[in-house]
N, C-alpha and C. Protein backbone atom coordinates (compact mmCIF):
# COMPACT_ATOMS: atom_id res chain seq x y z
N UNK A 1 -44.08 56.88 81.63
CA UNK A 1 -44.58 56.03 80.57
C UNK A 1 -44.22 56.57 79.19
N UNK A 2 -44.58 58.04 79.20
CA UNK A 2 -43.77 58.58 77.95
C UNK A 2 -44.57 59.35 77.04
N UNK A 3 -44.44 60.02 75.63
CA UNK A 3 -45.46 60.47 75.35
C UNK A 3 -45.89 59.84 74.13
N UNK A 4 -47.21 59.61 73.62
CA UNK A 4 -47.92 59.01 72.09
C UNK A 4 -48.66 60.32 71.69
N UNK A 5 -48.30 59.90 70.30
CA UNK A 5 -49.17 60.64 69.39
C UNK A 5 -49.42 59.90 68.29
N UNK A 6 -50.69 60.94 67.56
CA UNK A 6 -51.45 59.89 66.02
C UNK A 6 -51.54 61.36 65.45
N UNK A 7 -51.67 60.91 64.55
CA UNK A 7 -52.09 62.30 63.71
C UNK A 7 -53.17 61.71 62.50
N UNK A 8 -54.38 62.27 62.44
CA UNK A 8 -55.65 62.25 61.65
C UNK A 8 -55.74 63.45 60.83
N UNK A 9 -55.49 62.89 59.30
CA UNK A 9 -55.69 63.69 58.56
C UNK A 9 -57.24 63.96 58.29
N UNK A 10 -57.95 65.16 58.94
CA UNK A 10 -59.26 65.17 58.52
C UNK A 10 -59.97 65.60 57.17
N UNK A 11 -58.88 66.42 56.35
CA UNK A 11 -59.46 66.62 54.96
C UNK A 11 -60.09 65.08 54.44
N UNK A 12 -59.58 63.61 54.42
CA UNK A 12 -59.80 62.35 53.98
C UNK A 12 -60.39 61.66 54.93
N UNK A 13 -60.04 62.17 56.23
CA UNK A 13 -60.96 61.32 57.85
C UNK A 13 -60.08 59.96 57.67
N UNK A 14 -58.84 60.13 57.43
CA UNK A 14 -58.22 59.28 57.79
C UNK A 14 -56.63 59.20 58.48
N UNK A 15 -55.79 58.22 58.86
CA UNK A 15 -55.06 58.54 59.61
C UNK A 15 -53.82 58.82 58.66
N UNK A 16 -52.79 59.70 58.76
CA UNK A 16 -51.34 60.75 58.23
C UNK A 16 -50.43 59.01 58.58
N UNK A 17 -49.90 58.75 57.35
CA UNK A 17 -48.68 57.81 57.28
C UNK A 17 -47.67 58.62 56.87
N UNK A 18 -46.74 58.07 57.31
CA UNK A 18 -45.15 58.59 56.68
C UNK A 18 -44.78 60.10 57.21
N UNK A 19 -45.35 60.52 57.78
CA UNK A 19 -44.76 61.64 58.28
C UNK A 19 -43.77 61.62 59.87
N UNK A 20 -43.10 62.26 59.22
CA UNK A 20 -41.15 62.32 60.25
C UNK A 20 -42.03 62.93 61.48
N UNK A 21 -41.53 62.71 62.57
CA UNK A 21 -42.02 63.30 63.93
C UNK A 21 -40.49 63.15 64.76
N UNK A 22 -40.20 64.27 65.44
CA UNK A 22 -39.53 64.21 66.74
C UNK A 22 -39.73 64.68 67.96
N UNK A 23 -39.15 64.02 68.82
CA UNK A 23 -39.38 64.60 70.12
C UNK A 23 -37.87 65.34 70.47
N UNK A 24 -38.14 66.35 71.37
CA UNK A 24 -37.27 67.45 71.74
C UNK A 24 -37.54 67.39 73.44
N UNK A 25 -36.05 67.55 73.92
CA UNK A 25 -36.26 68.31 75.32
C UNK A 25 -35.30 69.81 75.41
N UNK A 26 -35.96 70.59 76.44
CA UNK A 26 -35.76 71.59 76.00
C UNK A 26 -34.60 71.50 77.42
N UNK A 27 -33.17 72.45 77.02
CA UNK A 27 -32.21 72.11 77.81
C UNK A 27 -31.79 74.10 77.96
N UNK A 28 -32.16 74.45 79.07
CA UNK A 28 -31.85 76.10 78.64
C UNK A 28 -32.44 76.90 77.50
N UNK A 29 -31.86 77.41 76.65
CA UNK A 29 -32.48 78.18 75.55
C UNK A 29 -32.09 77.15 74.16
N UNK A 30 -31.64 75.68 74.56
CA UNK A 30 -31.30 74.70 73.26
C UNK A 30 -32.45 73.47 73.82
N UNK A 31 -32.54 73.00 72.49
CA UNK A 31 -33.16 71.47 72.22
C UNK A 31 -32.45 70.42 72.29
N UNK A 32 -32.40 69.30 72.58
CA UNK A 32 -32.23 68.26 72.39
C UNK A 32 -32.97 67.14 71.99
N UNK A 33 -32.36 66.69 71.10
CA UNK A 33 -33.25 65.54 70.40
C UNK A 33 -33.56 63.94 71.26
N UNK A 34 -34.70 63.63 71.38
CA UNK A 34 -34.55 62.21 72.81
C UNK A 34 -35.11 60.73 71.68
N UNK A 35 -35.89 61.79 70.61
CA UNK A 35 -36.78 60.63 69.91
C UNK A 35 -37.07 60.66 68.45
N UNK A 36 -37.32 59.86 67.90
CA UNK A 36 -37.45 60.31 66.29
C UNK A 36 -38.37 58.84 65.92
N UNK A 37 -39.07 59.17 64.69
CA UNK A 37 -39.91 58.33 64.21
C UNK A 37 -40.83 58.42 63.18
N UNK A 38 -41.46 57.73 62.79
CA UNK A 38 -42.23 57.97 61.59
C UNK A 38 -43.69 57.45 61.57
N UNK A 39 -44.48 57.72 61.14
CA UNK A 39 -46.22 57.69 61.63
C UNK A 39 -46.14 56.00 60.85
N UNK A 40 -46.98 55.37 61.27
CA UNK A 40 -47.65 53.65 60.67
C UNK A 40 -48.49 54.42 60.32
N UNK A 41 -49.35 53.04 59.33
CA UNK A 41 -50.26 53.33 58.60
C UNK A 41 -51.37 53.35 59.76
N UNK A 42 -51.50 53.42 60.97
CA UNK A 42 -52.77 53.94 61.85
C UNK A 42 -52.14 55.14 62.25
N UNK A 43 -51.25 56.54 61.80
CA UNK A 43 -50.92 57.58 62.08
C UNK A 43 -50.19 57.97 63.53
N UNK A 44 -49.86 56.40 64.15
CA UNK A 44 -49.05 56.70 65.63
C UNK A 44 -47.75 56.37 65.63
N UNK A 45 -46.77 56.72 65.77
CA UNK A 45 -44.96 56.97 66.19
C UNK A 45 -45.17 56.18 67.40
N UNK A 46 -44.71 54.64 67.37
CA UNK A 46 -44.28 53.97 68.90
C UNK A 46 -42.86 54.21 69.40
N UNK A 47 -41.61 55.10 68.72
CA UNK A 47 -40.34 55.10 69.05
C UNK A 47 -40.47 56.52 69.92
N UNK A 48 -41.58 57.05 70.53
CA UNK A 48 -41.73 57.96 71.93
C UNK A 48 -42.07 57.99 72.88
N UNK A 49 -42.91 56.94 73.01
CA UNK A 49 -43.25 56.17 74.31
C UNK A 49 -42.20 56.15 75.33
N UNK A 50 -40.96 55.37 75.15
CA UNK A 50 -40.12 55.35 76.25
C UNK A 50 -39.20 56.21 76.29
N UNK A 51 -39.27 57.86 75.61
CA UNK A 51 -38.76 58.79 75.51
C UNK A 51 -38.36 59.47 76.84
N UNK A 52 -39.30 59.88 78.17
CA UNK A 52 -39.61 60.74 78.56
C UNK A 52 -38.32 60.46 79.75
N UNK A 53 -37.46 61.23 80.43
CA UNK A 53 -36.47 60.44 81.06
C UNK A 53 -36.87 62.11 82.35
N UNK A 54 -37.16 62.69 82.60
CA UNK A 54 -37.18 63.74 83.27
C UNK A 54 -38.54 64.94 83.40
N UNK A 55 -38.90 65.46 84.05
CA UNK A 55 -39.71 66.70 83.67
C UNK A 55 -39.47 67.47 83.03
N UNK A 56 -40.14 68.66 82.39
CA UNK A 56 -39.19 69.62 81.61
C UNK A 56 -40.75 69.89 80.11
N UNK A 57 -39.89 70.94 79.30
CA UNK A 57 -40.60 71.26 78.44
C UNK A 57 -40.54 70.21 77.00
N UNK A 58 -41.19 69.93 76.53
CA UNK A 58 -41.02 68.53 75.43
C UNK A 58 -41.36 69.13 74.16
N UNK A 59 -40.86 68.97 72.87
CA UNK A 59 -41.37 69.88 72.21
C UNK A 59 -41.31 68.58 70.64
N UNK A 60 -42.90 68.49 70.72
CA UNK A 60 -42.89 67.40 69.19
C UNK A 60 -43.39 67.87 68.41
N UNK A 61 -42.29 67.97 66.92
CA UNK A 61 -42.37 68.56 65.80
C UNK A 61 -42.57 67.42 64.84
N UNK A 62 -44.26 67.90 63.76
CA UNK A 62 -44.35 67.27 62.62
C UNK A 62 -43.76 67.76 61.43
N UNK A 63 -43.03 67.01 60.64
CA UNK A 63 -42.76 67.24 59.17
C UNK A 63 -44.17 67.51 58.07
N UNK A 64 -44.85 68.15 58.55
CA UNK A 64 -45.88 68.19 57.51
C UNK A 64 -46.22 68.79 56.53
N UNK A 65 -45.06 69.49 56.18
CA UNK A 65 -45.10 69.97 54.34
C UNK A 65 -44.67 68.61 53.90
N UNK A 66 -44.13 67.61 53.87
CA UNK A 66 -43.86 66.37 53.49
C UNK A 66 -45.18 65.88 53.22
N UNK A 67 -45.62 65.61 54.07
CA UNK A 67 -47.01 64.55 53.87
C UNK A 67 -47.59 65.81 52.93
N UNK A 68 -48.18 66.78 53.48
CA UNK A 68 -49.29 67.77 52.89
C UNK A 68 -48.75 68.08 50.95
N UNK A 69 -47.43 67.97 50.94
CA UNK A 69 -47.23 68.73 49.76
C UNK A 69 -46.40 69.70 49.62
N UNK A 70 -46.43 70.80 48.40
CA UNK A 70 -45.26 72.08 48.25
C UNK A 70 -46.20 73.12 48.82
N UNK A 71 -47.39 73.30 48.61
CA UNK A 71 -48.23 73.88 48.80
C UNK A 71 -49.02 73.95 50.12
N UNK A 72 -48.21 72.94 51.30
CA UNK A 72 -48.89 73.17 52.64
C UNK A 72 -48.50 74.45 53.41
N UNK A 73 -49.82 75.08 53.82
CA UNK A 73 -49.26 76.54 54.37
C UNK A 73 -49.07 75.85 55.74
N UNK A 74 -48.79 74.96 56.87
CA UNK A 74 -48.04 74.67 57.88
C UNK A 74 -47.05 73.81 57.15
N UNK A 75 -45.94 73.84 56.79
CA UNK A 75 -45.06 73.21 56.53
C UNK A 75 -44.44 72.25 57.75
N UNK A 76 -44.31 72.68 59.18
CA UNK A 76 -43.99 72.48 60.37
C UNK A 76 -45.02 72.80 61.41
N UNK A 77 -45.41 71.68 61.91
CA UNK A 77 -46.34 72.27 63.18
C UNK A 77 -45.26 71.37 64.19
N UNK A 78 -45.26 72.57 65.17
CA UNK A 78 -44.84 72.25 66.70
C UNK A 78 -45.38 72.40 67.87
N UNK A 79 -45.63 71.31 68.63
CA UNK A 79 -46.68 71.55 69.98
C UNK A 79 -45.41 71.26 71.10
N UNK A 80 -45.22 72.07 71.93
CA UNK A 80 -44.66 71.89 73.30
C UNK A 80 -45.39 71.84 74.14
N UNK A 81 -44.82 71.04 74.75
CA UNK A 81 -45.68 70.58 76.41
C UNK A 81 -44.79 70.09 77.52
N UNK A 82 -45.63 70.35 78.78
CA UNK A 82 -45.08 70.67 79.85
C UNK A 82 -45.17 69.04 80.63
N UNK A 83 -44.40 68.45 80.63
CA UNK A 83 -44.16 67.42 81.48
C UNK A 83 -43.85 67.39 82.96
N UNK A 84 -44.90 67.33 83.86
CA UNK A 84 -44.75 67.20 85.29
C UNK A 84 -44.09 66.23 86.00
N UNK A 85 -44.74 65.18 85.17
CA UNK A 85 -44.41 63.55 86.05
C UNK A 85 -43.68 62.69 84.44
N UNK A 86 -42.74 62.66 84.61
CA UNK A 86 -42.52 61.72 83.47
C UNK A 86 -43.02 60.10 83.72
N UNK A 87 -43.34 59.58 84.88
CA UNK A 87 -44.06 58.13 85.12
C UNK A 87 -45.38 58.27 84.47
N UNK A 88 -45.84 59.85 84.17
CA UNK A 88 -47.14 59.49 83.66
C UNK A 88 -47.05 59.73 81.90
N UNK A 89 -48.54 58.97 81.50
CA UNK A 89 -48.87 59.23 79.99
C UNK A 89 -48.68 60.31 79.43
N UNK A 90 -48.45 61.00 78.12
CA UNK A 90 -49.16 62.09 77.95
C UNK A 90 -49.47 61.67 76.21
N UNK A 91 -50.62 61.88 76.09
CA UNK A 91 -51.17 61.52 74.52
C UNK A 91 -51.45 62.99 73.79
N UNK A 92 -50.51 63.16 72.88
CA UNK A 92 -50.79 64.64 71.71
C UNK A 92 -51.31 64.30 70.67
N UNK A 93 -52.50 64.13 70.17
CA UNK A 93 -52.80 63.64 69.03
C UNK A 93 -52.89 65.17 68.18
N UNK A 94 -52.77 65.06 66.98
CA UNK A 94 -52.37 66.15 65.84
C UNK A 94 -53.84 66.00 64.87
N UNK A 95 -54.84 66.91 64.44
CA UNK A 95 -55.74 66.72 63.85
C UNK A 95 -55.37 68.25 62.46
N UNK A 96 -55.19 67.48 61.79
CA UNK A 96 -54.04 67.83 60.55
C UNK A 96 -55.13 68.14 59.18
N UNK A 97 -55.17 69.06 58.38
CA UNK A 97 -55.57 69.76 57.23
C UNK A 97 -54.74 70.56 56.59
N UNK A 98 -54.81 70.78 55.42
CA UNK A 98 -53.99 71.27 54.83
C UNK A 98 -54.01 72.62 54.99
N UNK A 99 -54.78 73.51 55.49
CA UNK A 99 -55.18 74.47 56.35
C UNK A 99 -54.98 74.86 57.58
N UNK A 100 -55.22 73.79 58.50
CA UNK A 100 -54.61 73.92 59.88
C UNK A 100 -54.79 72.72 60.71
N UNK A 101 -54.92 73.11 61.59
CA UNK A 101 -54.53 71.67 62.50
C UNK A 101 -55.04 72.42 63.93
N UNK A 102 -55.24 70.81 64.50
CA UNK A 102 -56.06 70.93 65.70
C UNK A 102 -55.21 70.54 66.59
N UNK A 103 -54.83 70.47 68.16
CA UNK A 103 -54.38 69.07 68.92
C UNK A 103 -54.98 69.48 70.77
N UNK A 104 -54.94 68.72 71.30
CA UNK A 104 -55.18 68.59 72.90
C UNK A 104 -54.38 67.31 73.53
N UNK A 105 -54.49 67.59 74.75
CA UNK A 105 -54.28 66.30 75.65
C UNK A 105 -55.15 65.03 75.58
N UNK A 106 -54.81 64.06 74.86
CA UNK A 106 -55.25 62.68 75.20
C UNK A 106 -55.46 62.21 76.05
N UNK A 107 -55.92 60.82 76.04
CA UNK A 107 -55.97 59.38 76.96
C UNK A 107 -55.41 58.65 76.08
């Protein structure tokens, strides 16, 4: 099915627009790029959903010195994850401050 994410900016308790997101598969000790996209104004990327073509390590990187500013001390947050079943969901939601950031496995 593939993977979704949102990202909630909680400093405002509201949802991160405009920030660049990609998806990565990891191929040996290189990346490959499968997905790319940009947050809506409800903070979710729909161009990753039908990303997922294999098992393997997945690795989705936010642009978030962009959104945050010059002054964001995560300039880049990256969460990798382990894809078992690519037929199934996997939801990464990003809980984002200009400080740090949260994330887990969704529904």
């Amino acid at each position: 099915m593939g993977i979704s994410t949102h990202i909630l900016d909680t400093s405002v308790g509201r949802p991160a627009s405009g920030v660049s997101v990609t998806l990565s598969l990891q191929e040996g000790t290189a990346w490959r790029e499968v997905a790319r996209g940009v947050t809506d104004a409800d903070g979710r990327v729909k161009p990753l959903l039908a990303a997922l073509s294999t098992a393997g390590v997945y690795r989705i990187a936010f642009d978030t010195g962009a959104y945050l500013g010059p002054d964001a001390f995560f300039p880049q947050v990256q969460i990798d994850v382990w894809v078992s079943a690519p037929t199934e969901h996997y939801h990464v939601p990003l809980l984002l401050n200009p400080f740090g950031y949260s994330t887990y496995r969704g529904s």
